[in-house]
C-alpha atoms as a PDB file:
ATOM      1  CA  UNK A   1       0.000   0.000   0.000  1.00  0.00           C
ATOM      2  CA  UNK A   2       2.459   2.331   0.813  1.00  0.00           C
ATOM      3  CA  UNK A   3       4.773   1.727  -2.364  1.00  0.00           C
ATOM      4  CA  UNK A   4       0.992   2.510  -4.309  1.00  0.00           C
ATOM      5  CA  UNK A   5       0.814   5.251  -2.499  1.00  0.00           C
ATOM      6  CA  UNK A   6       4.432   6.845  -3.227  1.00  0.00           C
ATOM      7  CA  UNK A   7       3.763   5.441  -6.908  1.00  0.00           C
ATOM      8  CA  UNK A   8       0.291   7.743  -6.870  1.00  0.00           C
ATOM      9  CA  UNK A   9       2.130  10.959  -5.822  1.00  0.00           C
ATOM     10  CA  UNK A  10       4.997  10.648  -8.065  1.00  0.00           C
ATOM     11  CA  UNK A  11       2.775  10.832 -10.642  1.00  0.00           C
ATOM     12  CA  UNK A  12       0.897  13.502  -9.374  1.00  0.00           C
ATOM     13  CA  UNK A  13       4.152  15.652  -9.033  1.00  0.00           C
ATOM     14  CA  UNK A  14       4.914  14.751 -12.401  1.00  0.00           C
ATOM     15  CA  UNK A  15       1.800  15.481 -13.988  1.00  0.00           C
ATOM     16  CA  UNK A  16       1.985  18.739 -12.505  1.00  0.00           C
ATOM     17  CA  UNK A  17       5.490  19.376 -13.479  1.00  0.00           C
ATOM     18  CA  UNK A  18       4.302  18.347 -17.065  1.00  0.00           C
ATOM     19  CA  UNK A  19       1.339  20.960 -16.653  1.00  0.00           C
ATOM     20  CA  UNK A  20       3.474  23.846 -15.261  1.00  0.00           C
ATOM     21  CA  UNK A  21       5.880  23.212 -18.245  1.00  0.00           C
ATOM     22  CA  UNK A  22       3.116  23.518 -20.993  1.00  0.00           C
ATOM     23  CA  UNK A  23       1.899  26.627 -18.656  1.00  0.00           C
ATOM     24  CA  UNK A  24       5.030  28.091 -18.848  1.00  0.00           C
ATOM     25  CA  UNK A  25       5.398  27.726 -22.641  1.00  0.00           C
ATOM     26  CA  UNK A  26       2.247  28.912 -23.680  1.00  0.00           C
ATOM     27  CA  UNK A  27       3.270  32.186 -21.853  1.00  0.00           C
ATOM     28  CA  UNK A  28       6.315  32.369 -23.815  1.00  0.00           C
ATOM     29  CA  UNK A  29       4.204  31.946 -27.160  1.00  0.00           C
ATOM     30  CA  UNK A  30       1.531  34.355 -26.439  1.00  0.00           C
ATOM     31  CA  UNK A  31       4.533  36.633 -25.430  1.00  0.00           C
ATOM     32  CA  UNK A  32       6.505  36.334 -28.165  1.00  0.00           C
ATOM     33  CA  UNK A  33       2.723  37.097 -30.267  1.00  0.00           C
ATOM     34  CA  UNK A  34       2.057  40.317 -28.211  1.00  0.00           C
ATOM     35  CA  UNK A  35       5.434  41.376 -28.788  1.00  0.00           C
ATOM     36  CA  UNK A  36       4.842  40.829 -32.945  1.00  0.00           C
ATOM     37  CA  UNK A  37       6.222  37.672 -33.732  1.00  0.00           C
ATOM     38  CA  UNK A  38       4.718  35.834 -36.037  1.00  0.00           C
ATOM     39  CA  UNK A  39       1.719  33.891 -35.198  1.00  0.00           C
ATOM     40  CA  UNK A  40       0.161  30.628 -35.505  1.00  0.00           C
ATOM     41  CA  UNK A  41      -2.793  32.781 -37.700  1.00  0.00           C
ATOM     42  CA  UNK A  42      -0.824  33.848 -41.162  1.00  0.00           C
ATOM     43  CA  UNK A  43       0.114  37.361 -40.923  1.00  0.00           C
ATOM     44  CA  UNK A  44      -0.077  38.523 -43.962  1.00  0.00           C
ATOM     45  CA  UNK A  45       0.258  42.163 -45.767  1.00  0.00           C
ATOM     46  CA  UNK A  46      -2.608  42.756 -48.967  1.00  0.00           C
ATOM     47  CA  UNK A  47      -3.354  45.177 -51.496  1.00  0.00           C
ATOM     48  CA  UNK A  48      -6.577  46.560 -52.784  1.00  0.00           C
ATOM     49  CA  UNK A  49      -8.017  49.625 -54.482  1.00  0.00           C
ATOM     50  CA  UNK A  50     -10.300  52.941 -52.671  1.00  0.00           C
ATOM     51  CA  UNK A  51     -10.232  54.343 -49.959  1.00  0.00           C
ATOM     52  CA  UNK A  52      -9.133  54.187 -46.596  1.00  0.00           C
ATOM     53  CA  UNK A  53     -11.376  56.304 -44.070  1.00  0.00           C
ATOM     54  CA  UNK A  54     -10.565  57.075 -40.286  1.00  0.00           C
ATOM     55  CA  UNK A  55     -13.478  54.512 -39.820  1.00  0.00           C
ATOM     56  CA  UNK A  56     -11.358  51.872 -41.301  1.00  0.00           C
ATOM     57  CA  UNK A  57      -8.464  53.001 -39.604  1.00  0.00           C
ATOM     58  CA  UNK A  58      -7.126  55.764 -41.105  1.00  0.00           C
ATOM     59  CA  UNK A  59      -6.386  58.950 -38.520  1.00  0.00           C
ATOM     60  CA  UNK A  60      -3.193  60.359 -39.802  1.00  0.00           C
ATOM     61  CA  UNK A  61      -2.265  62.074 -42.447  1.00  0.00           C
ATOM     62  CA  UNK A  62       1.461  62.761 -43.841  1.00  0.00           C
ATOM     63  CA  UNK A  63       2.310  66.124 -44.447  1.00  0.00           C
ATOM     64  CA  UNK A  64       5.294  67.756 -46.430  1.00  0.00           C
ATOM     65  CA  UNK A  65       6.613  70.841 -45.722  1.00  0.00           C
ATOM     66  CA  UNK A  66       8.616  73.454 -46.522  1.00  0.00           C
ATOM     67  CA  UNK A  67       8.232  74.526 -50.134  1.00  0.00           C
ATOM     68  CA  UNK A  68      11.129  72.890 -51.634  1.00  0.00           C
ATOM     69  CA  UNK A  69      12.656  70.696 -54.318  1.00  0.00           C
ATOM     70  CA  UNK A  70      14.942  67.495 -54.024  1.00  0.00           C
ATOM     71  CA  UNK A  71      14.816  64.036 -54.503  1.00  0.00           C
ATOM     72  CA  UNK A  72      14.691  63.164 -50.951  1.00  0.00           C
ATOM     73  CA  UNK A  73      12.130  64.751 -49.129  1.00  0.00           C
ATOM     74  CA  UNK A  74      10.856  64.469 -44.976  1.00  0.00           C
ATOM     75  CA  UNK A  75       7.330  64.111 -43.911  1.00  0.00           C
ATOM     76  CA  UNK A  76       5.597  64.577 -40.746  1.00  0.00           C
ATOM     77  CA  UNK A  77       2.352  62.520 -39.384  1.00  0.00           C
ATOM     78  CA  UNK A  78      -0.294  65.049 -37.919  1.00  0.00           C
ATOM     79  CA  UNK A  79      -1.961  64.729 -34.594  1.00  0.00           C
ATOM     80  CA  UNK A  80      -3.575  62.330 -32.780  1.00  0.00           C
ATOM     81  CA  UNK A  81      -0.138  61.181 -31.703  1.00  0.00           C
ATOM     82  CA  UNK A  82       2.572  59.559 -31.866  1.00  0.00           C
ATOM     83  CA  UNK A  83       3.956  61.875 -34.685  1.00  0.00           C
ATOM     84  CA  UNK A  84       7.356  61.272 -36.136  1.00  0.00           C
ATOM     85  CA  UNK A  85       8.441  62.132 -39.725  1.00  0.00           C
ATOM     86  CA  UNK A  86       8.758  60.331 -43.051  1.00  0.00           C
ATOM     87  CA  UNK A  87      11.409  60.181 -45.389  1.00  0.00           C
ATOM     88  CA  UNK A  88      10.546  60.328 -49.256  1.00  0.00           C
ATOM     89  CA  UNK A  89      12.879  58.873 -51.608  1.00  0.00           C
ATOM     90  CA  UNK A  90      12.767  59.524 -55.714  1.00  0.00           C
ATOM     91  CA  UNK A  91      14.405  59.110 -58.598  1.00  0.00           C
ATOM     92  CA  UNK A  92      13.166  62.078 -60.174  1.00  0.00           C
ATOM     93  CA  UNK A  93      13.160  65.212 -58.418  1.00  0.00           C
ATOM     94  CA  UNK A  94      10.218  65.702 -56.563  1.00  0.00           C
ATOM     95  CA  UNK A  95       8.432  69.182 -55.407  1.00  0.00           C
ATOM     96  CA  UNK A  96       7.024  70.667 -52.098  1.00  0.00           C
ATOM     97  CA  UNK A  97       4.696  73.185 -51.672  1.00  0.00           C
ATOM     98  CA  UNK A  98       4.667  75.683 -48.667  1.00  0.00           C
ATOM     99  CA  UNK A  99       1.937  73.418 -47.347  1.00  0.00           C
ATOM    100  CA  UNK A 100       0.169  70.358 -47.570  1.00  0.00           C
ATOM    101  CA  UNK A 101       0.216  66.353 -48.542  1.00  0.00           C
ATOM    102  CA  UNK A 102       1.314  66.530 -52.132  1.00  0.00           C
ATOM    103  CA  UNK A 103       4.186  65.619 -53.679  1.00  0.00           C
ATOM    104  CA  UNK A 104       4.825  66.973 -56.941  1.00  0.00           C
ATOM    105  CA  UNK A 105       7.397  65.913 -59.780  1.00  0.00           C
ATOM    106  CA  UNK A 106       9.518  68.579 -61.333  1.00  0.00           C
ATOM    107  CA  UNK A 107       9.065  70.400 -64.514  1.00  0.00           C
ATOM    108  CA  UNK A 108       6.203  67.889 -65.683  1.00  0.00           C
ATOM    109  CA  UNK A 109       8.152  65.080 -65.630  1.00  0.00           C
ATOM    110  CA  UNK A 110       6.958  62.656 -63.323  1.00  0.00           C
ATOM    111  CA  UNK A 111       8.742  60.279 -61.536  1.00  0.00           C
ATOM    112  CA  UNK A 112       9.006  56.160 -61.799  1.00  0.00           C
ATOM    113  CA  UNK A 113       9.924  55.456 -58.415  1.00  0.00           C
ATOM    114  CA  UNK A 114       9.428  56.523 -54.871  1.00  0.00           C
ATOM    115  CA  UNK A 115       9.918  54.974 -51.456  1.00  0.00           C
ATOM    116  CA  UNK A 116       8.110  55.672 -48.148  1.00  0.00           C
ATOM    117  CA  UNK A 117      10.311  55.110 -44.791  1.00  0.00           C
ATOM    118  CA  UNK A 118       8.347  55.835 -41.474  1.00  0.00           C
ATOM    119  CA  UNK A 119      11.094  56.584 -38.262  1.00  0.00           C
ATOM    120  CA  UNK A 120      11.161  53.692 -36.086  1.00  0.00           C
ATOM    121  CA  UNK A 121       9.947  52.176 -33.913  1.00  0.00           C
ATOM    122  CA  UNK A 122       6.704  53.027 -36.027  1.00  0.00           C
ATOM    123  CA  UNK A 123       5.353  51.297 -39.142  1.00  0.00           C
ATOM    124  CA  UNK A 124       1.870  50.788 -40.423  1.00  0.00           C
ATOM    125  CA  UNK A 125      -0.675  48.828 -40.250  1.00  0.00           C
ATOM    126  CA  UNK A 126      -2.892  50.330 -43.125  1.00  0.00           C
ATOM    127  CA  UNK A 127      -1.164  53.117 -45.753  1.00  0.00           C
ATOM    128  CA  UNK A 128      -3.485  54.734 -48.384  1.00  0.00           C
ATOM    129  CA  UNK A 129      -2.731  57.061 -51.145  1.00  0.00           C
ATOM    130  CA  UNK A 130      -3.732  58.596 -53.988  1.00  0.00           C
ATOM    131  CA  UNK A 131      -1.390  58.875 -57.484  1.00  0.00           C
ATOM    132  CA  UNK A 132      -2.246  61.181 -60.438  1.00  0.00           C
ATOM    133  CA  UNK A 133      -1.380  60.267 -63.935  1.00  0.00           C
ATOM    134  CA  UNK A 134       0.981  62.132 -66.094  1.00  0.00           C
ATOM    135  CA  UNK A 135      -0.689  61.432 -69.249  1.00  0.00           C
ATOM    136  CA  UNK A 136      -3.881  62.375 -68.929  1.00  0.00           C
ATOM    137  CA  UNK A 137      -4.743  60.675 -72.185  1.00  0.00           C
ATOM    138  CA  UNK A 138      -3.276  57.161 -71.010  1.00  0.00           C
ATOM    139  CA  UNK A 139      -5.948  54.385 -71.403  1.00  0.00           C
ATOM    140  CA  UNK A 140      -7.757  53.355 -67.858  1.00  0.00           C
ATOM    141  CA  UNK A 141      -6.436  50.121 -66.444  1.00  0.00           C
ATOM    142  CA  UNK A 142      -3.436  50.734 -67.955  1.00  0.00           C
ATOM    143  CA  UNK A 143      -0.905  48.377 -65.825  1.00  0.00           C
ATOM    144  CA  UNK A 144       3.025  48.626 -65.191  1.00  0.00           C
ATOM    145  CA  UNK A 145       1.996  49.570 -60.925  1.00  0.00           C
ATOM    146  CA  UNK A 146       4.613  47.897 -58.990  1.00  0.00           C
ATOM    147  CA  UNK A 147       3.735  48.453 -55.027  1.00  0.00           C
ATOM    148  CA  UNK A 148       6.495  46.835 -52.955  1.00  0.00           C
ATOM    149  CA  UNK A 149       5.994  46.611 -49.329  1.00  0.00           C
ATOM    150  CA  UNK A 150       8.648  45.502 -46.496  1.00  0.00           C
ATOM    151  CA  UNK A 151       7.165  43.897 -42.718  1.00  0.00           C
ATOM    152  CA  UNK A 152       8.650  44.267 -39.777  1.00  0.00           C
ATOM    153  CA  UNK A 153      10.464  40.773 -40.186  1.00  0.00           C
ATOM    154  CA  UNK A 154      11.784  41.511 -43.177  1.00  0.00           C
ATOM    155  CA  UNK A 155       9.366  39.576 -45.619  1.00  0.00           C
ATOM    156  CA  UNK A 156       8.674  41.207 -49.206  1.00  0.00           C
ATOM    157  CA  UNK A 157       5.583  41.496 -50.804  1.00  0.00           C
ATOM    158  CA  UNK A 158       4.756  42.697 -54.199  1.00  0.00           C
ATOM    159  CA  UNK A 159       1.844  43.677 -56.096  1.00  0.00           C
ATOM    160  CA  UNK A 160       0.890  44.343 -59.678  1.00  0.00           C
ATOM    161  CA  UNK A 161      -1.636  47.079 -60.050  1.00  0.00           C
ATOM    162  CA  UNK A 162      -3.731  49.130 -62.465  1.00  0.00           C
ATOM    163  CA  UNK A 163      -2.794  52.696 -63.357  1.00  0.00           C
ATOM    164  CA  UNK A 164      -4.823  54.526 -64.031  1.00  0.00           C
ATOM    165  CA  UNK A 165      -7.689  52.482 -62.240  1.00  0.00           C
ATOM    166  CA  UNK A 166     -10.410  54.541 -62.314  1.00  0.00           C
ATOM    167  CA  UNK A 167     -11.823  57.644 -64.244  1.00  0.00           C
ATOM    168  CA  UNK A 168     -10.856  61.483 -63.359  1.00  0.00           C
ATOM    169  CA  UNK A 169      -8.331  61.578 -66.036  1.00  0.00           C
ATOM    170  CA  UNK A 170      -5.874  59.716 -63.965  1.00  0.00           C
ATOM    171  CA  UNK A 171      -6.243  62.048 -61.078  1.00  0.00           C
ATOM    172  CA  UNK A 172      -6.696  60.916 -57.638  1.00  0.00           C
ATOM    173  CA  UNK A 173      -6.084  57.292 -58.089  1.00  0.00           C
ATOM    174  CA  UNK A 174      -6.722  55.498 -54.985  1.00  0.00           C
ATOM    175  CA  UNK A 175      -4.495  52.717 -53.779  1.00  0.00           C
ATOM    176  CA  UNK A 176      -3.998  51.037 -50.047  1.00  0.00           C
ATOM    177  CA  UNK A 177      -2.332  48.335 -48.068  1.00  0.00           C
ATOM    178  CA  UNK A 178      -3.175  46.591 -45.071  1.00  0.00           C
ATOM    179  CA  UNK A 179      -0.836  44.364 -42.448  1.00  0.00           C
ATOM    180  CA  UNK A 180      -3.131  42.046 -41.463  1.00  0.00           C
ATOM    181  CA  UNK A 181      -3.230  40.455 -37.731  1.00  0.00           C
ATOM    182  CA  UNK A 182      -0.152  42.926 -35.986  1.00  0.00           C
ATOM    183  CA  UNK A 183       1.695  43.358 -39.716  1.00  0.00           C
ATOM    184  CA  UNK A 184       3.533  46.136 -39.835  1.00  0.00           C
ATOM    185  CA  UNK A 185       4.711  48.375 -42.980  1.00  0.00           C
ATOM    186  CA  UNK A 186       8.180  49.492 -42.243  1.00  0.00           C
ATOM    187  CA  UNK A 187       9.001  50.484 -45.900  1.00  0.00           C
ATOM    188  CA  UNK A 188       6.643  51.139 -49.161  1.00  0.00           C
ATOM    189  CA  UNK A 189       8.277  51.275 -52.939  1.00  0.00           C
ATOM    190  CA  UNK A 190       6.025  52.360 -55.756  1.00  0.00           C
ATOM    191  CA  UNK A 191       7.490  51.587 -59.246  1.00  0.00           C
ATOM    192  CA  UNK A 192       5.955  52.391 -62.233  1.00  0.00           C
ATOM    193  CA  UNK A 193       6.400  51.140 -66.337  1.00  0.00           C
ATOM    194  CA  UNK A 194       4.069  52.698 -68.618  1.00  0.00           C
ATOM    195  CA  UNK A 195       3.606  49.481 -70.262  1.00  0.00           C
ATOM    196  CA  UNK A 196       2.150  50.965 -73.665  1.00  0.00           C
ATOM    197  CA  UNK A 197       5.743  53.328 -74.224  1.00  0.00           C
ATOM    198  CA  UNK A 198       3.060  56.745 -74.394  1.00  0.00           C
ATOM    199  CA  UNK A 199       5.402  58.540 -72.048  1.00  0.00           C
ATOM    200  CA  UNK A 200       3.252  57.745 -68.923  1.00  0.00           C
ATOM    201  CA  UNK A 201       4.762  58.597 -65.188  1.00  0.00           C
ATOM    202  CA  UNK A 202       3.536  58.951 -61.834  1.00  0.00           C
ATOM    203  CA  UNK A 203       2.634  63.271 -61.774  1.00  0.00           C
ATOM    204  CA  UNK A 204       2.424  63.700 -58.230  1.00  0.00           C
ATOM    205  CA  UNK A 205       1.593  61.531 -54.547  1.00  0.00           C
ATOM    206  CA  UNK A 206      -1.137  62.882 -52.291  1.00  0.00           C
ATOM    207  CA  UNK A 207      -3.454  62.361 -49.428  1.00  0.00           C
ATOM    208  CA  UNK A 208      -1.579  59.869 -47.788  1.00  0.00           C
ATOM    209  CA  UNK A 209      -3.233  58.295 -44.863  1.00  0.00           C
ATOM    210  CA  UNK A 210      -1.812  55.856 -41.994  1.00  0.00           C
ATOM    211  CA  UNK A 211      -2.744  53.821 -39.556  1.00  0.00           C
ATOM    212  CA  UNK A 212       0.422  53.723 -37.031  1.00  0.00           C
ATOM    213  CA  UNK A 213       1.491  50.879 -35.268  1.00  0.00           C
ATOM    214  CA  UNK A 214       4.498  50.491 -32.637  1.00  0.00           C
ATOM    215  CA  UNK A 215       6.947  48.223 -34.085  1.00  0.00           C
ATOM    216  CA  UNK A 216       9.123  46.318 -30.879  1.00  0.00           C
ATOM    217  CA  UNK A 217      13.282  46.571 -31.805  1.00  0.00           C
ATOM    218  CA  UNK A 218      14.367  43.223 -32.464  1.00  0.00           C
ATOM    219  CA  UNK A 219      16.827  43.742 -29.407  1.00  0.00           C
ATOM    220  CA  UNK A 220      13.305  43.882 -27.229  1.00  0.00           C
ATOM    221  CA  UNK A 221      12.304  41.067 -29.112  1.00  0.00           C
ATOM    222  CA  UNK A 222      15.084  38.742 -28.453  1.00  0.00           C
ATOM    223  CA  UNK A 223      15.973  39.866 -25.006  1.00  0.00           C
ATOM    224  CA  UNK A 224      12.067  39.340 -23.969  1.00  0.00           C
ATOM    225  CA  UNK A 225      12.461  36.181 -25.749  1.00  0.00           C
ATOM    226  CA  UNK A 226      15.807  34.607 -23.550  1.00  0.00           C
ATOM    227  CA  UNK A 227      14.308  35.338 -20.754  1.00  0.00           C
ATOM    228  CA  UNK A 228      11.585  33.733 -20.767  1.00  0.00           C
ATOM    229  CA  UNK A 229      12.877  30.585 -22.239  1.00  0.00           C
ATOM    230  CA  UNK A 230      15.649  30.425 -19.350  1.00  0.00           C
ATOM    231  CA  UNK A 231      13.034  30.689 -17.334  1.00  0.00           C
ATOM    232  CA  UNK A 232      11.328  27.588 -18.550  1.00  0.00           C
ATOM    233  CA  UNK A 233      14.677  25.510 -18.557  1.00  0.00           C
ATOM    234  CA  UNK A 234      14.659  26.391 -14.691  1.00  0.00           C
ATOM    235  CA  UNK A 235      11.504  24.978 -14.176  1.00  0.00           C
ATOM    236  CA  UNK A 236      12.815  21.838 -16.187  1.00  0.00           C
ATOM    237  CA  UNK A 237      15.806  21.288 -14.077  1.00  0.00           C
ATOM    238  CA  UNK A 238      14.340  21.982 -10.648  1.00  0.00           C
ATOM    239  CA  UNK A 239      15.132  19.268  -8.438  1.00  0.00           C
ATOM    240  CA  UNK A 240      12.481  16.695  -7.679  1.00  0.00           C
ATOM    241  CA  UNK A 241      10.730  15.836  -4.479  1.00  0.00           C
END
């Protein structure tokens, strides 16, 4: 009876080590999730056309200013906070005004390519703009739209879009991305090939509206990470009673 009995609780103590073990790691996983690792859900980052209201998620706006011309360019996010700036990237030389969200090309131009850099530790989790047509004359769903977009773990994702995609003459095109379950937009390229050779480029980028997300440092990440995993090989090597 008594060996049963010591049999019974060294079971017990092991069943509970067993359940304080699986405890342990599923607070390590759900850490590691709240802290924006990947999940067991796909994070994902998609593209689709329209708008982006501050229903859906849109309450900033990115504004460039002073009136100036170069072919790298700052930004800064309006209120509600946080606000931190955004650097603008060209291969053409693009224009400021005194004021506002546009950003013009030079001398009628256009420009091909421009990249969007938030300051860290911010990124996005939704990004819309709108893109006006040089040639005005350039037939709708005209393609050669390369949007390029960079999460916080360094995937890639790329998308092939219409331009011009709707009517207006090519003005105010509307275009957005989202980071789906804690995806975060750290870095946006738009590319652009007039695929028909009529001397299409991108005129001018305006209206562009975020949805800001914190992005951890992948310092925090890992440091978060170690600890919490030395704490579980503790509980795996403590002595047994």
């Amino acid at each position: 009876m008594e060996f049963q009995s010591q049999a019974s609780e060294y079971k017990l103590q092991s069943g509970m080590r067993k359940l304080s073990f699986a405890g342990h790691w599923a607070i390590l996983i759900a850490a590691l999730v709240l802290l924006g690792q990947p999940s067991i859900v796909q994070a994902t980052i998609s593209f689709d056309y329209g708008l982006c209201n501050p229903s859906d998620g849109c309450n900033q706006s990115i504004n460039f200013t002073p009136a100036q011309t170069a072919t790298i360019v700052v930004g800064d996010t309006n209120p509600p906070k946080p606000q931190y700036k955004v650097l603008a990237t060209s291969d053409g030389i693009l224009v400021l005004h005194a004021a506002g969200s546009t950003i013009d090309a030079d001398n009628g131009l256009g420009f091909t390519t421009l990249v969007l850099v938030p300051d860290p530790p911010y990124g996005w989790g939704i990004i819309e703009f709108q893109l006006d047509s040089l040639n005005k004359s350039q037939p709708l769903d005209s393609g050669g739209l390369t949007l390029t977009a960079w999460d916080q773990f360094g995937s890639e994702y790329n998308f092939s879009a219409i331009f011009p995609s709707e009517g207006n003459h090519g003005e105010n095109q509307h275009y957005h991305l989202i980071g789906d379950f804690g995806e975060a937009i750290i870095k946006l390229k738009i590319s652009y090939v007039d695929p028909l050779g009529m001397g299409n480029a991108i005129q001018d980028i305006h209206n562009i509206d975020v949805n800001t997300l914190t992005v951890p440092e992948p310092s925090t990440l890992l440091l978060v990470g170690s600890a919490l995993i030395v704490s579980v090989r503790r509980l795996r090597r403590k002595p047994k009673h």
